[in-house]
Protein backbone atom coordinates (compact mmCIF):
# COMPACT_ATOMS: atom_id res chain seq x y z
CA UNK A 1 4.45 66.75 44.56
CA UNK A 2 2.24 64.23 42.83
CA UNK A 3 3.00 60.76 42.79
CA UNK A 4 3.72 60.25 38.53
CA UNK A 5 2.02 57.16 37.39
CA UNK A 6 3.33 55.70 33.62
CA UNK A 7 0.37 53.81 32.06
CA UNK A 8 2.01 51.68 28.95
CA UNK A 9 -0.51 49.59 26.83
CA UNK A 10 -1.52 49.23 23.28
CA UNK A 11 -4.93 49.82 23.75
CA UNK A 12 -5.69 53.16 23.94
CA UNK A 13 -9.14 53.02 25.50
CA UNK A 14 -7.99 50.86 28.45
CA UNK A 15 -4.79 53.74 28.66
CA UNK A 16 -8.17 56.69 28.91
CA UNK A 17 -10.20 54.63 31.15
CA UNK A 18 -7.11 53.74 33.85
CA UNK A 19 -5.90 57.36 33.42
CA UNK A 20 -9.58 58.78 33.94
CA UNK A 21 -9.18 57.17 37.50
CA UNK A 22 -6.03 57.72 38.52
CA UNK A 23 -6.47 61.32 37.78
CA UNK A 24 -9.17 61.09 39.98
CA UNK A 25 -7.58 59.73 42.72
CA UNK A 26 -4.65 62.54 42.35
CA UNK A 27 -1.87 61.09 40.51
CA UNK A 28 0.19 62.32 37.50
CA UNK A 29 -0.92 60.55 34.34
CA UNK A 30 2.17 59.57 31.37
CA UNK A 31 1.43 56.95 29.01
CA UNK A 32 2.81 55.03 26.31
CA UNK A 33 1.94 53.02 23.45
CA UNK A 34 4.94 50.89 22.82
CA UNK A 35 7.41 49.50 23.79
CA UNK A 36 10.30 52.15 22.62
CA UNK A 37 8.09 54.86 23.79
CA UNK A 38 7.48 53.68 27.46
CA UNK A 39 11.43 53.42 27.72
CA UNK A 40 11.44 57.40 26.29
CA UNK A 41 8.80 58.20 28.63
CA UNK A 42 10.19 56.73 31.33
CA UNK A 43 13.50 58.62 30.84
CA UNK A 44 12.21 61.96 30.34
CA UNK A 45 9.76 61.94 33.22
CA UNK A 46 10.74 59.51 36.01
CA UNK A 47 7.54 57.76 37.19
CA UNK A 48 7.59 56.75 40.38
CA UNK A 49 5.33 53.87 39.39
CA UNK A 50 4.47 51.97 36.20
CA UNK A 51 1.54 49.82 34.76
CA UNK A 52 3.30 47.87 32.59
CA UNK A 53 1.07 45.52 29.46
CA UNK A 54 2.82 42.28 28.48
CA UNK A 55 2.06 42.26 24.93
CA UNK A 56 3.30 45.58 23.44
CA UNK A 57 4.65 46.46 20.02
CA UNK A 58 8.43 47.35 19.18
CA UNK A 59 9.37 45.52 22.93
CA UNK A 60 7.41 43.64 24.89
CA UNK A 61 6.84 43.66 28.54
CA UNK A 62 9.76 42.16 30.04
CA UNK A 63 11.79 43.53 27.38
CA UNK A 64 10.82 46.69 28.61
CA UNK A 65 11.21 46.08 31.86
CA UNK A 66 14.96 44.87 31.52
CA UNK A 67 15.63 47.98 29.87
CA UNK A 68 13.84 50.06 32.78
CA UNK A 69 15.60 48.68 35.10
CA UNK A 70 18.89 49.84 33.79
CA UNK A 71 18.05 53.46 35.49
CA UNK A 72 14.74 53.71 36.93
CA UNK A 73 13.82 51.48 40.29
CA UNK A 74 9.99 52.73 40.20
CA UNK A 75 7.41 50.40 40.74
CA UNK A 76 5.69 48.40 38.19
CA UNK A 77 2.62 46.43 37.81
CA UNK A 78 2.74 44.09 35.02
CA UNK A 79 -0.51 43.69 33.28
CA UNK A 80 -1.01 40.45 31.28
CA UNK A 81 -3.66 38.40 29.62
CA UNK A 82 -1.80 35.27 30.21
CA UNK A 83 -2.69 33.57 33.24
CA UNK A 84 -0.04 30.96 33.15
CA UNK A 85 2.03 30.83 36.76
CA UNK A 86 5.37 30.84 34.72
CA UNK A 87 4.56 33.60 32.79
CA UNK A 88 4.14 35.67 36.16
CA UNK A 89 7.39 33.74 37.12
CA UNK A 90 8.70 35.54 33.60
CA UNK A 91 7.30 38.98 34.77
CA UNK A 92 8.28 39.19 38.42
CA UNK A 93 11.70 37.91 37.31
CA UNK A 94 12.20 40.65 35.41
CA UNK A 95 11.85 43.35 38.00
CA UNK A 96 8.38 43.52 38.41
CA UNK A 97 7.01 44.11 41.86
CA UNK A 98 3.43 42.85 41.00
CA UNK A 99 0.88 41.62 38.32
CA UNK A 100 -2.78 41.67 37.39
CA UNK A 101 -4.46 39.57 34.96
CA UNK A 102 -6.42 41.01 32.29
CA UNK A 103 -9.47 41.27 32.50
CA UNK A 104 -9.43 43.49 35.54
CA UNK A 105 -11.15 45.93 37.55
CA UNK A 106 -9.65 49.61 37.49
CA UNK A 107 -10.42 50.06 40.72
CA UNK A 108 -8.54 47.03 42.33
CA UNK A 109 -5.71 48.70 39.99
CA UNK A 110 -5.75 51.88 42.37
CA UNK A 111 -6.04 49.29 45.07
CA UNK A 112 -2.73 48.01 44.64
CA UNK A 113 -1.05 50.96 43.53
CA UNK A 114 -2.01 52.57 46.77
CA UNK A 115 -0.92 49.35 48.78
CA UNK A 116 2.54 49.67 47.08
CA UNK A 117 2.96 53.31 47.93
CA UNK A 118 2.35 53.11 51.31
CA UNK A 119 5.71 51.32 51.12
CA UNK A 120 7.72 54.80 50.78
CA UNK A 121 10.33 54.95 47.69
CA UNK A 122 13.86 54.29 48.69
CA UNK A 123 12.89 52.95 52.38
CA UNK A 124 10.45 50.84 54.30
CA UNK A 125 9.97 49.44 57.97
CA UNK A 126 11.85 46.87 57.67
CA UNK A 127 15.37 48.83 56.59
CA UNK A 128 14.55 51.88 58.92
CA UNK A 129 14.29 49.42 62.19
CA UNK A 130 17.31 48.04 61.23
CA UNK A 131 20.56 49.45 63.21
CA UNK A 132 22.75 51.85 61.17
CA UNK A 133 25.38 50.67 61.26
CA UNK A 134 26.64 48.42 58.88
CA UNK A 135 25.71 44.47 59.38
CA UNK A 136 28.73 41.99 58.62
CA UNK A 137 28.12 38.35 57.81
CA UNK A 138 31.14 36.96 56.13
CA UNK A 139 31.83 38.33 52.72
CA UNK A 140 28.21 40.51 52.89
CA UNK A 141 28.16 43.91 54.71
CA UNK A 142 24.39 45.76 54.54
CA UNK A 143 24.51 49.12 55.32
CA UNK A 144 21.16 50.39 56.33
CA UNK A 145 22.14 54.00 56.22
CA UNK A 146 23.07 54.00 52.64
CA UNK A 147 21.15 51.52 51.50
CA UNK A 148 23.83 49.87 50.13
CA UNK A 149 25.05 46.02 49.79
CA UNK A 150 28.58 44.73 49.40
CA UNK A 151 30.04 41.12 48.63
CA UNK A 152 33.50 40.97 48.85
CA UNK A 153 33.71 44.54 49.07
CA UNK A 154 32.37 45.04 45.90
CA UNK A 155 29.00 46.76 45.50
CA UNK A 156 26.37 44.86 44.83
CA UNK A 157 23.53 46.36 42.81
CA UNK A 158 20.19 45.75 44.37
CA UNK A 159 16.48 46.86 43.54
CA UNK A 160 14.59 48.98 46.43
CA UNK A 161 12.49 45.94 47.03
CA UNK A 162 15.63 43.65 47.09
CA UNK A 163 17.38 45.69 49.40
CA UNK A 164 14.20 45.99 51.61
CA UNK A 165 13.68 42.00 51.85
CA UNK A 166 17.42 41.12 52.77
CA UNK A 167 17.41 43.95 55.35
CA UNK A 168 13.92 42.69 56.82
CA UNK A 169 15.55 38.63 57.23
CA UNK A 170 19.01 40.24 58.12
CA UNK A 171 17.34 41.96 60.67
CA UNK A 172 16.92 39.11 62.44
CA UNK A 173 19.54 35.81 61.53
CA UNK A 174 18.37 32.81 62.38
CA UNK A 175 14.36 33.86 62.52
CA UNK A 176 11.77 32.08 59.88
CA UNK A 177 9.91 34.23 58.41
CA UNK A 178 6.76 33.08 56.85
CA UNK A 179 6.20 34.31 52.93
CA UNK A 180 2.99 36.02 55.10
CA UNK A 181 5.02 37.56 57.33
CA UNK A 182 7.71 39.12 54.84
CA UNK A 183 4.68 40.54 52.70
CA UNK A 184 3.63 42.31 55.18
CA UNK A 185 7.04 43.78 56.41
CA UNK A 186 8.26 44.14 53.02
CA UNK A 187 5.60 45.05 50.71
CA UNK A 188 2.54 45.96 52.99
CA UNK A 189 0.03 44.58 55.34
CA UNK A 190 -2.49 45.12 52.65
CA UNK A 191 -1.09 43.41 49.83
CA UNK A 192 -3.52 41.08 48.39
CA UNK A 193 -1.39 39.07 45.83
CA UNK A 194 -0.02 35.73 45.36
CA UNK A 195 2.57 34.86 48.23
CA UNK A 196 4.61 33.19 45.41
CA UNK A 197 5.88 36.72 44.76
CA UNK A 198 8.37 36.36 47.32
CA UNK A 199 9.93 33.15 45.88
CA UNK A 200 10.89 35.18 42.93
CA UNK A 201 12.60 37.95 44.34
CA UNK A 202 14.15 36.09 46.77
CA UNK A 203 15.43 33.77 43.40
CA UNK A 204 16.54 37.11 42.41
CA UNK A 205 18.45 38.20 45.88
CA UNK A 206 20.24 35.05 45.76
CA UNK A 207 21.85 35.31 42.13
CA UNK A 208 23.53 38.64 43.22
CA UNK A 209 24.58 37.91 46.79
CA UNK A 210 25.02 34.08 47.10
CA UNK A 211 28.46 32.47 45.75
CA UNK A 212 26.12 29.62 44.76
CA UNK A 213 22.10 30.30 44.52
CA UNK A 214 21.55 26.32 44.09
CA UNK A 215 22.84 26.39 47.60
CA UNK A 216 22.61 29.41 49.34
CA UNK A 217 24.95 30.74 52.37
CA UNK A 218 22.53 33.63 53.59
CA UNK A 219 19.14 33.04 52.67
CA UNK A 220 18.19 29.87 53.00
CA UNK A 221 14.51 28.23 52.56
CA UNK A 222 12.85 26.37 55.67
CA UNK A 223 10.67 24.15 54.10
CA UNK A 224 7.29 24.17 54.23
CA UNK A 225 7.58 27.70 56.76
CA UNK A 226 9.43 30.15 54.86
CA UNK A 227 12.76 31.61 54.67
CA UNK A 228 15.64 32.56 57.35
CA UNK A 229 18.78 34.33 57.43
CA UNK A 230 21.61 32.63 58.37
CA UNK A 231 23.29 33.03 61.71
């Protein structure tokens, strides 16, 4: 089965020029032109990845996002013109696995897409070394097998990429990991973006399974190294 790539911008010869290649390198071409539409599209055809523009009419990118996010955990790109760090902050916040500042080449585009996908949907390295049965630390139990988190027995409601970076320093409590290294377990060895990717979604990891994310019980930072889990 092709891989089904949603291309949402507002310019409609950048949407013909990224779909011209990505047809060419084998995918399955949607697209959208707003906001509204991308969250139709999206519905009706389940992409398994999505290049996502910031500035969009009806709702904007993150707006979109949020809404995505509600029932879809496909991969998205963000594409922005802004080049502001908090604006990526903004993006990546939001459920985005990666961004690329306009302008850009098409071709690093496929790049990255392909680097993402090597990362299979719904699994990764990291979760499939871990043991399957479930890990208990405190209130947390991970569950490899299912893919599932709970706090307090409750379930806790984790992205793919989420779930993939707590099982990856759960794997091993009390081990740094370098931003480096968890890119490369995590995402992929290829990945060519900003490290600062990881500080987001581990922001985001914390909010759902720490008590308090100001001061964390499981992930915790190591200054200046990276991040562990905690014993």
């Amino acid at each position: 089965m092709s891989i089904r790539v949603l291309v949402v911008d507002d310019e409609k010869n950048l949407v013909n020029l990224l779909r011209g290649y990505l047809e060419r390198e084998g995918f399955e071409v949607h697209e959208a032109l707003d906001g509204p539409s991308a969250v139709e599209v999206a519905r009706r055809v389940g992409p398994d990845l999505i290049v996502l523009d910031w500035m969009l009419p009806g709702l904007d990118g993150p707006q979109v996002l949020s809404e995505l996010r509600r029932f879809s955990d496909a991969y998205v790109i963000m594409l922005t013109a802004r080049s502001e760090e908090v604006d990526k902050i903004v993006g990546l916040s939001a459920g985005a696995d990666d961004y690329l500042t306009k302008p850009f080449s098409p071709g690093e585009l496929v790049a990255r897409i392909r680097a993402m996908l090597r990362r299979p949907r719904g699994g990764s390295s990291a979760a499939n070394a871990a043991a399957d049965a479930p890990l208990e630390f405190g209130e947390l139990t991970i569950d490899p097998a299912r893919r599932e988190v709970r706090r307090r027995g409750a379930e806790v409601s984790l992205t793919a990429l989420e779930f993939d970076l707590l099982s990856a320093l759960a794997s091993r409590p009390g081990l740094v990991f370098t931003r480096r290294q968890l890119l490369e377990r995590v995402w992929d060895e290829s990945y060519f973006g900003s490290e600062h990717v990881v500080d987001v979604h581990v922001a985001n990891l914390r909010k759902k399974i720490e008590k308090d994310p100001a001061n964390p019980r499981y992930v915790q930072t190591v200054r200046g190294v990276g991040y562990r889990f905690a014993r």
